[in-house]
N, C-alpha and C. Protein backbone atom coordinates (compact mmCIF):
# COMPACT_ATOMS: atom_id res chain seq x y z
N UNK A 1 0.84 -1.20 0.00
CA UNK A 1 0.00 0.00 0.00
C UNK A 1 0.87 1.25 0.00
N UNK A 2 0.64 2.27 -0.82
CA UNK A 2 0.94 3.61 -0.94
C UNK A 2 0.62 4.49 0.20
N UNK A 3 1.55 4.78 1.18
CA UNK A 3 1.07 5.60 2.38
C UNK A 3 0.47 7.03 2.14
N UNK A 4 0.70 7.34 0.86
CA UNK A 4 0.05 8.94 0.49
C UNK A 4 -0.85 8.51 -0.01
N UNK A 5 -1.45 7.11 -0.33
CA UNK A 5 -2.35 7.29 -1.07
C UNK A 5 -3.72 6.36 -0.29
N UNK A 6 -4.24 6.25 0.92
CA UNK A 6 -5.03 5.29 1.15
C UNK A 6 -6.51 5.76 1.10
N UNK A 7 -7.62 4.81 1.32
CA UNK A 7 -8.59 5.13 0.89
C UNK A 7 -9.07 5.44 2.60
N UNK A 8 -9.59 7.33 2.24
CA UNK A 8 -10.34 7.37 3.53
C UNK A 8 -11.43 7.77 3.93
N UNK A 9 -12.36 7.69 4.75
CA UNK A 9 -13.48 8.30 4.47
C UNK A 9 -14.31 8.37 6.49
N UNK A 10 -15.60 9.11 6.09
CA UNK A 10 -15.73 9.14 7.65
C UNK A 10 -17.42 9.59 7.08
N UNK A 11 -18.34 9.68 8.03
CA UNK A 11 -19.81 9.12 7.41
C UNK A 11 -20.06 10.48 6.56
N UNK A 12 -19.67 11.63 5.86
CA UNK A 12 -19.65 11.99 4.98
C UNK A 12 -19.00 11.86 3.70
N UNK A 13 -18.02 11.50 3.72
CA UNK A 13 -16.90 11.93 2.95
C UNK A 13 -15.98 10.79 2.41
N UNK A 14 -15.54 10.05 1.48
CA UNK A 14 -15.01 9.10 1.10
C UNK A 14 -13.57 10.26 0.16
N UNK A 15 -12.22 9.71 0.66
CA UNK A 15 -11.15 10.09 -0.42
C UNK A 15 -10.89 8.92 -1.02
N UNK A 16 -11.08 8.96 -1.83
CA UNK A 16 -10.26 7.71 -3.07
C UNK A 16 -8.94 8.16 -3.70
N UNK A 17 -8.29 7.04 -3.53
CA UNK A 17 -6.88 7.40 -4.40
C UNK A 17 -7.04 7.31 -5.64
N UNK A 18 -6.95 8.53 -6.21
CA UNK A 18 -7.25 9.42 -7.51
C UNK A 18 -6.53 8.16 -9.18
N UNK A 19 -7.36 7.91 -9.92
CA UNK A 19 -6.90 7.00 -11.00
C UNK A 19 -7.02 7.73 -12.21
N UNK A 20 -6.30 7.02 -13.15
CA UNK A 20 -6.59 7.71 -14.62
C UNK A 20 -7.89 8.00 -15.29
N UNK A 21 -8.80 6.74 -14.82
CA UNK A 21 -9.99 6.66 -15.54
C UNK A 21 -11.02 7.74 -14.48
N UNK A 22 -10.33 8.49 -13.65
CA UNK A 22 -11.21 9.52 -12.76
C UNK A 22 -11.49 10.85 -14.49
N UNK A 23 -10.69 10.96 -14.67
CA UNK A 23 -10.27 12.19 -15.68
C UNK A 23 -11.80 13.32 -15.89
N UNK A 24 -12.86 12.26 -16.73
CA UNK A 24 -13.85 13.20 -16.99
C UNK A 24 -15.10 13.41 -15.93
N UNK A 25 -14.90 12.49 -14.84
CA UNK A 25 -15.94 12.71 -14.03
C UNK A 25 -15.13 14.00 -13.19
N UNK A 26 -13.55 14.22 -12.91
CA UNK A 26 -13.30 15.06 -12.38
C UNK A 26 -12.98 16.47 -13.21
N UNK A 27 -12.94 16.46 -14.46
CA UNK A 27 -12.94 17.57 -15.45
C UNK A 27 -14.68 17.81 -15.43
N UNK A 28 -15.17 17.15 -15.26
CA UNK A 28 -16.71 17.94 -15.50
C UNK A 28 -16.70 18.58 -14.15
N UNK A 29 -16.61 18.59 -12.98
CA UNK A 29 -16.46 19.79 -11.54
C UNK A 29 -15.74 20.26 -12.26
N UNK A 30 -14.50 20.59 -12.65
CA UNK A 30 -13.20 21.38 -12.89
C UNK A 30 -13.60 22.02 -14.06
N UNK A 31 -14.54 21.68 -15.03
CA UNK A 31 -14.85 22.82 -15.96
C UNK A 31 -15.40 24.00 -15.60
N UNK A 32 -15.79 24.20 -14.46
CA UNK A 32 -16.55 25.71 -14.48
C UNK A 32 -15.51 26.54 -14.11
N UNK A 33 -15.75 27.80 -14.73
CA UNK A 33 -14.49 28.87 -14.35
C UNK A 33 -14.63 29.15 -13.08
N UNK A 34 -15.64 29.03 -12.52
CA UNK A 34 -15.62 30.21 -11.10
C UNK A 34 -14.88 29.04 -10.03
N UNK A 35 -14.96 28.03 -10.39
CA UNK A 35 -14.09 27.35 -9.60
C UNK A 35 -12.80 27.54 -9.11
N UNK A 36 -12.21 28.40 -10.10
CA UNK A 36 -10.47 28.72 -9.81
C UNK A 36 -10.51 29.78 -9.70
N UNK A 37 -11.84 31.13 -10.14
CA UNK A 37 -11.29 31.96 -9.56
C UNK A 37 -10.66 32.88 -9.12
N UNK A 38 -10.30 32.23 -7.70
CA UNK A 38 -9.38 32.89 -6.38
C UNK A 38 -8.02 31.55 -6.65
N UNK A 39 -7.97 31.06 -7.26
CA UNK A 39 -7.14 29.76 -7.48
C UNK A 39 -5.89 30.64 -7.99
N UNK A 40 -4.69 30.27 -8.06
CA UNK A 40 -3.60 31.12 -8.69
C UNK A 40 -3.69 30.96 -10.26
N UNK A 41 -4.05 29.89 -10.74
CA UNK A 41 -4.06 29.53 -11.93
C UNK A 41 -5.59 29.47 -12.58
N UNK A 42 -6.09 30.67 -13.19
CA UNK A 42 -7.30 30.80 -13.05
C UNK A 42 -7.93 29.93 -14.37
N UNK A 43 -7.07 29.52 -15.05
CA UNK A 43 -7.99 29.10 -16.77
C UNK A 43 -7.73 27.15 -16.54
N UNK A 44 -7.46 26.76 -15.53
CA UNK A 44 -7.36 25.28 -14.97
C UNK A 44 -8.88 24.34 -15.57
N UNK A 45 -9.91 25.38 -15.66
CA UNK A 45 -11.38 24.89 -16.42
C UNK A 45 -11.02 24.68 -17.50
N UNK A 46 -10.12 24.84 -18.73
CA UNK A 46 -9.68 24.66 -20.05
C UNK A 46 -8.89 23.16 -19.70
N UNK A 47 -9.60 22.61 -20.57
CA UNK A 47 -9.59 21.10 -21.10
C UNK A 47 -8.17 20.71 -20.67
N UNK A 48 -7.55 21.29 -21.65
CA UNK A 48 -6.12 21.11 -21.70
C UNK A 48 -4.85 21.28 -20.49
N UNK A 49 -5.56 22.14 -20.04
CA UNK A 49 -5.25 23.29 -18.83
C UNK A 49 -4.75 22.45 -17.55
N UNK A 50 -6.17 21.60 -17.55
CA UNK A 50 -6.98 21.16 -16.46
C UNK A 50 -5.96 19.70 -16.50
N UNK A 51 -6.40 19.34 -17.73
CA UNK A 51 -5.21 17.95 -18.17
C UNK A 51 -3.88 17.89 -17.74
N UNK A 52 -3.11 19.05 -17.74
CA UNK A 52 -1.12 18.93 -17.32
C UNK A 52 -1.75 19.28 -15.55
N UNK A 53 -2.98 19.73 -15.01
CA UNK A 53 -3.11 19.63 -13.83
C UNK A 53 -3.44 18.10 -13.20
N UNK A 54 -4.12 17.35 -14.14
CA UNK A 54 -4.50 15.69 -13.35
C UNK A 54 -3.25 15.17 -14.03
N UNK A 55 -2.62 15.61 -14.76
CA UNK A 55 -1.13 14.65 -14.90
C UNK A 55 -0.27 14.98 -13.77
N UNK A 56 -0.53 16.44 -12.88
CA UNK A 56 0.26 16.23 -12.20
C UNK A 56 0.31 15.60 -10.54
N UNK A 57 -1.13 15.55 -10.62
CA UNK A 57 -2.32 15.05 -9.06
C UNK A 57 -1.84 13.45 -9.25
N UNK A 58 -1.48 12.74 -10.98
CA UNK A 58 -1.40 11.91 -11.02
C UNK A 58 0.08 11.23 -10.63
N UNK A 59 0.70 12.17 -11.08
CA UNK A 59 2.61 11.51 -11.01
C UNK A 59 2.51 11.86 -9.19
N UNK A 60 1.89 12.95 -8.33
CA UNK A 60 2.24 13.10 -6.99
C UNK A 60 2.16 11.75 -6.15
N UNK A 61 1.28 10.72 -6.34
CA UNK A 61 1.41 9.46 -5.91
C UNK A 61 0.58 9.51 -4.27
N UNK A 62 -0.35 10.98 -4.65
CA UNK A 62 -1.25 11.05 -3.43
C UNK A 62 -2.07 11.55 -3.65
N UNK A 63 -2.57 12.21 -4.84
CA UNK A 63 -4.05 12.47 -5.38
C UNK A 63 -5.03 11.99 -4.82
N UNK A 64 -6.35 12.37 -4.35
CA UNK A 64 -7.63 12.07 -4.31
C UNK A 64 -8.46 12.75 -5.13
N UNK A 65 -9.61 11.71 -5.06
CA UNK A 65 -10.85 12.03 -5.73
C UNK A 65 -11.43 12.19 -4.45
N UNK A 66 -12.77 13.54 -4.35
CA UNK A 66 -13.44 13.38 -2.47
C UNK A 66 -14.62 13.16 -3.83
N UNK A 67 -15.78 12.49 -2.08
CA UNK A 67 -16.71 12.01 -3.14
C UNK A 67 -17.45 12.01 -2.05
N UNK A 68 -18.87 12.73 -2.06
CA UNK A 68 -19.49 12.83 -1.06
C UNK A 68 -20.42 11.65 -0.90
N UNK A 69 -20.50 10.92 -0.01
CA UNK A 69 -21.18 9.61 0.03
C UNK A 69 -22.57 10.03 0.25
N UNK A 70 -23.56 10.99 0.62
CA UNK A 70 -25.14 10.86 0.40
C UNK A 70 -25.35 10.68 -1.16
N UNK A 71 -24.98 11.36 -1.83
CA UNK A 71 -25.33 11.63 -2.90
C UNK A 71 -24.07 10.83 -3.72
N UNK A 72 -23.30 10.61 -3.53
CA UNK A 72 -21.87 9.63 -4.30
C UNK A 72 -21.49 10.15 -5.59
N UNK A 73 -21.60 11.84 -5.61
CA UNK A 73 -21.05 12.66 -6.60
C UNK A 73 -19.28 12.91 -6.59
N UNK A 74 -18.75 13.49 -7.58
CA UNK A 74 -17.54 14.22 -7.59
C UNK A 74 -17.49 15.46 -6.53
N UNK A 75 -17.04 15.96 -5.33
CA UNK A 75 -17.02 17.40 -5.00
C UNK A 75 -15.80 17.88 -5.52
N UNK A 76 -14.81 17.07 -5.45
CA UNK A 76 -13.51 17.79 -5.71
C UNK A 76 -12.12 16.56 -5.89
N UNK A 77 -11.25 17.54 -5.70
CA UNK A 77 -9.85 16.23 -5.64
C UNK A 77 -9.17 17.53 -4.45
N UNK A 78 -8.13 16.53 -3.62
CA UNK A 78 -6.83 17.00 -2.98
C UNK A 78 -5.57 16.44 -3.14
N UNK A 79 -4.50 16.44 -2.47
CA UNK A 79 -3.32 15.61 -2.66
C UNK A 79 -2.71 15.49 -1.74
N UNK A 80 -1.96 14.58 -1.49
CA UNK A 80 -0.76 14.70 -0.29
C UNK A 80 0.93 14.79 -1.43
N UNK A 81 1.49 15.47 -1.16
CA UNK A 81 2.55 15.93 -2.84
C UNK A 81 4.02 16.11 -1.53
N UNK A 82 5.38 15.86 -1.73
CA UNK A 82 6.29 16.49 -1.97
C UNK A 82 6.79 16.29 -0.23
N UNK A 83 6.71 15.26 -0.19
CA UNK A 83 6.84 14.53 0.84
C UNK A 83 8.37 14.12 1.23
N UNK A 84 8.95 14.54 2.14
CA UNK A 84 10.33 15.04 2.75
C UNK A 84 10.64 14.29 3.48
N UNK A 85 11.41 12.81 3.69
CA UNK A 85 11.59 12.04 4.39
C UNK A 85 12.47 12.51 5.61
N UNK A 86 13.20 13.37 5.76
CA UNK A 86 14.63 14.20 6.19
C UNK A 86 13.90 15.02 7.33
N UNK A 87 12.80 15.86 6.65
CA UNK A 87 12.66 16.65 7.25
C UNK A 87 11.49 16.42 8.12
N UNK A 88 10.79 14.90 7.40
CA UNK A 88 9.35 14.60 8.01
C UNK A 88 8.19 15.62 7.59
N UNK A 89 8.63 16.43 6.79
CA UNK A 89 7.04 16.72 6.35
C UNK A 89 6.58 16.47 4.78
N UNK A 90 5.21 17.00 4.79
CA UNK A 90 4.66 16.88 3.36
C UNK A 90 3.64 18.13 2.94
N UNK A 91 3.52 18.04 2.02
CA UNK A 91 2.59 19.39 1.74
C UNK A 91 0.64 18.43 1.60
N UNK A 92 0.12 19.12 1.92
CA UNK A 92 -1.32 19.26 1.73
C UNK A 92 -1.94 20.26 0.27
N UNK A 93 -2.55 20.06 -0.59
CA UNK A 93 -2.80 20.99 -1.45
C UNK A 93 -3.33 20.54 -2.51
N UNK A 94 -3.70 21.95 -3.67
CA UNK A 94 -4.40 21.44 -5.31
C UNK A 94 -5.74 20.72 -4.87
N UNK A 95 -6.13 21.56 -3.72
CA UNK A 95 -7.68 21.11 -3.85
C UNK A 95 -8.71 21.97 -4.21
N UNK A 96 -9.70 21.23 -4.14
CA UNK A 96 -10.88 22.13 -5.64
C UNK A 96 -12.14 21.65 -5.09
N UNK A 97 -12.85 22.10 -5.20
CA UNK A 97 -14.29 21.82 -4.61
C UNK A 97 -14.99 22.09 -6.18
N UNK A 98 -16.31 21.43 -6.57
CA UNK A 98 -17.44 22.36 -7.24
C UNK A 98 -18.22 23.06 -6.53
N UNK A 99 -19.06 23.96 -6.87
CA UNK A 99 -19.79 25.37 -6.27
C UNK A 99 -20.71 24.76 -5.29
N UNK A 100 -21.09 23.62 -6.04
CA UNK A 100 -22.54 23.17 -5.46
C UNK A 100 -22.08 22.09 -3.92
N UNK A 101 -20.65 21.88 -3.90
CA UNK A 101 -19.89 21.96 -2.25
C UNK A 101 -19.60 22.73 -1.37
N UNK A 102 -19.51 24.31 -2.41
CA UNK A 102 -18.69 25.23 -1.52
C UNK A 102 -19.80 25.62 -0.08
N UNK A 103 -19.09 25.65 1.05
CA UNK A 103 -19.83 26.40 2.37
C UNK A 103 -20.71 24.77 2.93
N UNK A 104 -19.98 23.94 2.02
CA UNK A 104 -20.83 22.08 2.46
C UNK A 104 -20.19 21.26 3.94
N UNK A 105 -19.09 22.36 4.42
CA UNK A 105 -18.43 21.74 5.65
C UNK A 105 -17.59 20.66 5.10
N UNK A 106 -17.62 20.39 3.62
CA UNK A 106 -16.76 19.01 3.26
C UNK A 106 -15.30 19.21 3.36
N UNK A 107 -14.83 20.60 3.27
CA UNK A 107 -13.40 21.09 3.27
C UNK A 107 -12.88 20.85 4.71
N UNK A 108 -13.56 20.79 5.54
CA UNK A 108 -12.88 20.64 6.61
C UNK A 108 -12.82 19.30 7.62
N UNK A 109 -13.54 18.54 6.80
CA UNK A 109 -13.71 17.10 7.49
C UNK A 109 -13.09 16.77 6.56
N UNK A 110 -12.45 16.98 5.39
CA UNK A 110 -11.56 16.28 4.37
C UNK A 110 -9.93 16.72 4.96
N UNK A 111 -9.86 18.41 5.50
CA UNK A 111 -8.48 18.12 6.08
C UNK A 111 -7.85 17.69 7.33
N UNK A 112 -8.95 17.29 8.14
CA UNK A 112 -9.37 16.73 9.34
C UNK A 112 -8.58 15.33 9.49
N UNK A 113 -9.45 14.78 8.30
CA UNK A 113 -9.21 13.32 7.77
C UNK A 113 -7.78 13.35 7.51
N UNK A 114 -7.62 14.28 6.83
CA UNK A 114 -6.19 13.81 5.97
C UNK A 114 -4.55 14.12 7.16
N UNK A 115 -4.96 15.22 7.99
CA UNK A 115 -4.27 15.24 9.10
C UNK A 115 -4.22 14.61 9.75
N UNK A 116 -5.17 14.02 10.52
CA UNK A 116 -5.14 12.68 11.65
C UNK A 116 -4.50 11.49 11.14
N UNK A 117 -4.78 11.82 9.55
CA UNK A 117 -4.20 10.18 8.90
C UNK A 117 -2.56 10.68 9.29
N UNK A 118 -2.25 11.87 8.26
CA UNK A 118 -0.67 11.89 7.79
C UNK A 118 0.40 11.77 9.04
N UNK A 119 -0.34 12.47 9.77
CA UNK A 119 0.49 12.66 11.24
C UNK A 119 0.98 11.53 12.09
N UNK A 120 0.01 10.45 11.10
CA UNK A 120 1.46 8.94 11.99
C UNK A 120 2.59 9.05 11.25
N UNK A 121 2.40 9.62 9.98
CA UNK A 121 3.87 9.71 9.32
C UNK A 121 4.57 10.65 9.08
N UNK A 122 4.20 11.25 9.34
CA UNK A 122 5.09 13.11 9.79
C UNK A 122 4.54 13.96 10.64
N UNK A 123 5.67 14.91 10.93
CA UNK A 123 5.69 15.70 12.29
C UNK A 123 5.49 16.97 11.44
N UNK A 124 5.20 17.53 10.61
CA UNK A 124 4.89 18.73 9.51
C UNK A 124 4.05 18.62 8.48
N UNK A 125 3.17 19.42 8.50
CA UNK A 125 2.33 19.83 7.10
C UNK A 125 2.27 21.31 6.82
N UNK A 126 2.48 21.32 5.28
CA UNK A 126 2.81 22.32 4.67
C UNK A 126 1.62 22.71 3.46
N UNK A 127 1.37 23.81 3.60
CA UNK A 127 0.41 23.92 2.85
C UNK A 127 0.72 25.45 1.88
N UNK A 128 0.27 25.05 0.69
CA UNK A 128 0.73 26.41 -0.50
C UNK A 128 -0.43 26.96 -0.60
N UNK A 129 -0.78 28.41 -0.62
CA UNK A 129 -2.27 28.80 -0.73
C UNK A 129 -1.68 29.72 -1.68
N UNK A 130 -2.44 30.42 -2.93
CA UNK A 130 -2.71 31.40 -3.29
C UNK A 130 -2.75 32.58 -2.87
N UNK A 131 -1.60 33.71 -2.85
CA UNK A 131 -1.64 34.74 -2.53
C UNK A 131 -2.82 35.37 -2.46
N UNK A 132 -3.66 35.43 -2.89
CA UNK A 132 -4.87 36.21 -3.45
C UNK A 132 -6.40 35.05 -3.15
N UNK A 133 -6.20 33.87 -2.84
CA UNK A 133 -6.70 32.67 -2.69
C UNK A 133 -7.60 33.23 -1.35
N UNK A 134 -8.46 34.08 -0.98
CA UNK A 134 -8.88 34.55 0.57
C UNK A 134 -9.44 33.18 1.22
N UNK A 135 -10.27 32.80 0.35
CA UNK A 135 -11.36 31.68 1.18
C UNK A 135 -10.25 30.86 1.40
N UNK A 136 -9.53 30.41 0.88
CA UNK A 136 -8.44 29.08 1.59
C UNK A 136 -7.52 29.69 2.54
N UNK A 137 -7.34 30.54 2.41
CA UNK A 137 -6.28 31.38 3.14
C UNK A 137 -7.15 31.13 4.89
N UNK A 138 -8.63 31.95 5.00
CA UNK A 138 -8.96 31.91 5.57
C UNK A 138 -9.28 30.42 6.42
N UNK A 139 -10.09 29.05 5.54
CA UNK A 139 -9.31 28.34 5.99
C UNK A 139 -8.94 27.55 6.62
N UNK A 140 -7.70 27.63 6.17
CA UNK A 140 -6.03 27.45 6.61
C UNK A 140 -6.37 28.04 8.55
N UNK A 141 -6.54 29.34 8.12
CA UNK A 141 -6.80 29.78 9.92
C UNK A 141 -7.36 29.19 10.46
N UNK A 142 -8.63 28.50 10.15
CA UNK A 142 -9.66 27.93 11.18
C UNK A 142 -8.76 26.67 11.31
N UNK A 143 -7.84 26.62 10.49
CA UNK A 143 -7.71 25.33 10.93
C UNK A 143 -6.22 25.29 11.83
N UNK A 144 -6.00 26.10 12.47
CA UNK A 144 -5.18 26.50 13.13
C UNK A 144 -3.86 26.91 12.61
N UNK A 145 -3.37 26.63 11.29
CA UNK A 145 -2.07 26.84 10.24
C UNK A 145 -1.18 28.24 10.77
N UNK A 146 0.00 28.12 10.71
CA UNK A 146 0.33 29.27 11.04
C UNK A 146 1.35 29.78 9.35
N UNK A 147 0.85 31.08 9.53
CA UNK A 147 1.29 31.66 8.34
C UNK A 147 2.58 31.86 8.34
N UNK A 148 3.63 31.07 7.30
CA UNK A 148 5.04 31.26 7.20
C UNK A 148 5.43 32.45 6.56
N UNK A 149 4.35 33.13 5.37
CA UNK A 149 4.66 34.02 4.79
C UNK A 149 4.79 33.70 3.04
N UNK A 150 4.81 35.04 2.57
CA UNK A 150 4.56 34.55 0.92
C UNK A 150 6.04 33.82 0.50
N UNK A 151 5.30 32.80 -0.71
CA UNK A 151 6.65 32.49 -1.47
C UNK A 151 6.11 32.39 -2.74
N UNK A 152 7.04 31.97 -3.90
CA UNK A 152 6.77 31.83 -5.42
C UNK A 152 7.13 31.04 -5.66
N UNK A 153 6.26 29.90 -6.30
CA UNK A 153 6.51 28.55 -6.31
C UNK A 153 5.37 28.16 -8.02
N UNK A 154 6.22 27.44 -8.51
CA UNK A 154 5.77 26.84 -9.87
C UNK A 154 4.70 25.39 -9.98
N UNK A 155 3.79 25.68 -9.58
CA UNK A 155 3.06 23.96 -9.90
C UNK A 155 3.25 23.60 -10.88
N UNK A 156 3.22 22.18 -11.41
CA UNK A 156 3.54 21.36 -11.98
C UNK A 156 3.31 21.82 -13.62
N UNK A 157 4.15 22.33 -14.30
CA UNK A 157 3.92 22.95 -15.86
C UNK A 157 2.92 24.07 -15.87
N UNK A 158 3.22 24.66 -14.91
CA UNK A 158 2.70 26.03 -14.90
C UNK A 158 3.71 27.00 -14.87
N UNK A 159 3.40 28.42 -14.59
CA UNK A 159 3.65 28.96 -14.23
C UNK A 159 4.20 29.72 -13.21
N UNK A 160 5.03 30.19 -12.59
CA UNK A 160 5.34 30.97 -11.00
C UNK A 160 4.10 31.25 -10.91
N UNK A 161 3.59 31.37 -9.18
CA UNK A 161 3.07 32.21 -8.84
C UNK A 161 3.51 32.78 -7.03
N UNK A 162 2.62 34.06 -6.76
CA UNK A 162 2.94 34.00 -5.69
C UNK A 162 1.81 33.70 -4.39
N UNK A 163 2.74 32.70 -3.44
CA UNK A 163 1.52 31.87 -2.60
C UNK A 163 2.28 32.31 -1.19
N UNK A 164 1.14 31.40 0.01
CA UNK A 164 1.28 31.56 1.69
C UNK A 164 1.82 30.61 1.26
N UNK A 165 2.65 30.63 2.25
CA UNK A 165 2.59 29.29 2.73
C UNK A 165 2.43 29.11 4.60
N UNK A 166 1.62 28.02 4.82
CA UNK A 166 1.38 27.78 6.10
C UNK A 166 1.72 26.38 6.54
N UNK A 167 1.81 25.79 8.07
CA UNK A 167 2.15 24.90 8.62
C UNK A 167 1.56 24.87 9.50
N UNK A 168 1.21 23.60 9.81
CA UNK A 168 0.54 22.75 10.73
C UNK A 168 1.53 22.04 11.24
N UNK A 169 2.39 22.01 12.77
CA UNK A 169 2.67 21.27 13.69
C UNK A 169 2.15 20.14 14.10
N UNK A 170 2.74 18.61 14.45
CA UNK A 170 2.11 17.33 14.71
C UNK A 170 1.54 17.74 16.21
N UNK A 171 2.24 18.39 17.26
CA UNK A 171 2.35 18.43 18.51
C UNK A 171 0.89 19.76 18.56
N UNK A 172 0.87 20.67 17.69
CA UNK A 172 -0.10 21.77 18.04
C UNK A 172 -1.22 20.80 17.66
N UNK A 173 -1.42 20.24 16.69
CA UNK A 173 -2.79 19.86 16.15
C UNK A 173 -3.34 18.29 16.97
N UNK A 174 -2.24 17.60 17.11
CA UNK A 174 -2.83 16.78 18.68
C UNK A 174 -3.39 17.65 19.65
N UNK A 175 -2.81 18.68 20.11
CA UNK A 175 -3.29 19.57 21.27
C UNK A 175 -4.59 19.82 20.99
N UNK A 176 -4.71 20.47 19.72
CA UNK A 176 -5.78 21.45 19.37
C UNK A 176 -7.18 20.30 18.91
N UNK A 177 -6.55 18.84 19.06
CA UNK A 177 -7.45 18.13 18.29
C UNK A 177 -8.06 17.45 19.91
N UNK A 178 -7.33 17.60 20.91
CA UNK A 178 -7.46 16.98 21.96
C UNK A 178 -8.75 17.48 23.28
């Protein structure tokens, strides 16, 4: 088993480890523009666009598909990416909701999930937000993250842009989870 990649879920919310044959059920959420946005990379709804983005959810080797189990639709994808054996951490990120999720509480029982999981295997999470990204930015806060400050960082056959970056402590978020 792939430790970035397991299947998790809790009585809302199922993550599946993200496959090739996900492509058009997750390009049909990912086609609408307003989806990105506040996203750094705003034209990610273009076919093509969207494509060097699931090639790259795909090579990270921790992609999910979330999939809301009442209804057993697409809401979105996340990832676990870039994972630092040395340093013990990994990044969290490249997640996407469709509209008809946004304000669904699914964003936060999905990073809930994915923290309680990662944190048997690292003592750090790192998370890249969109400079300009408010709603994730924001968040990031509720979810206790502490802001490291901007950086400029290239996703996968894109472009620079400029992002937060924030961190989540193993030791604060036991506390805070306790």
């Amino acid at each position: 088993m792939n430790f970035l990649q397991p299947t998790l879920e809790n009585e809302k919310v199922i993550l599946h480890p993200l496959q090739e044959s996900d492509f058009e059920r997750l390009y049909e959420v990912a086609s609408d523009p307003l989806v990105w946005e506040m996203h750094p990379n705003k034209n990610r709804y273009e076919r093509e666009v969207f494509r060097n983005f699931f090639e790259g959810a795909m090579s990270s080797g921790g992609a999910f598909l979330i999939i809301e189990k009442e209804s057993g639709e697409v809401a979105g994808s996340t990832r676990f990416y870039s994972w630092d054996q040395d340093e013990g951490s990994i990044f969290i990120g490249y997640t996407f909701y469709g509209r008809k999720f946004w304000g669904s509480k699914l964003n936060p029982q999905v990073k809930k999930m994915m923290l309680d999981y990662i944190f048997d295997y690292v003592d750090l999470v790192k998370f890249h937000v969109g400079a300009e990204n408010w709603r994730s930015r924001k968040a990031m806060e509720r979810l206790g993250a502490e802001n490291k400050g901007e950086i400029v960082i290239a996703y996968h056959g894109e472009p620079d842009r400029n992002n937060i970056e924030y961190w989540i402590r193993k030791e604060d978020w036991k506390k805070r989870e306790a």
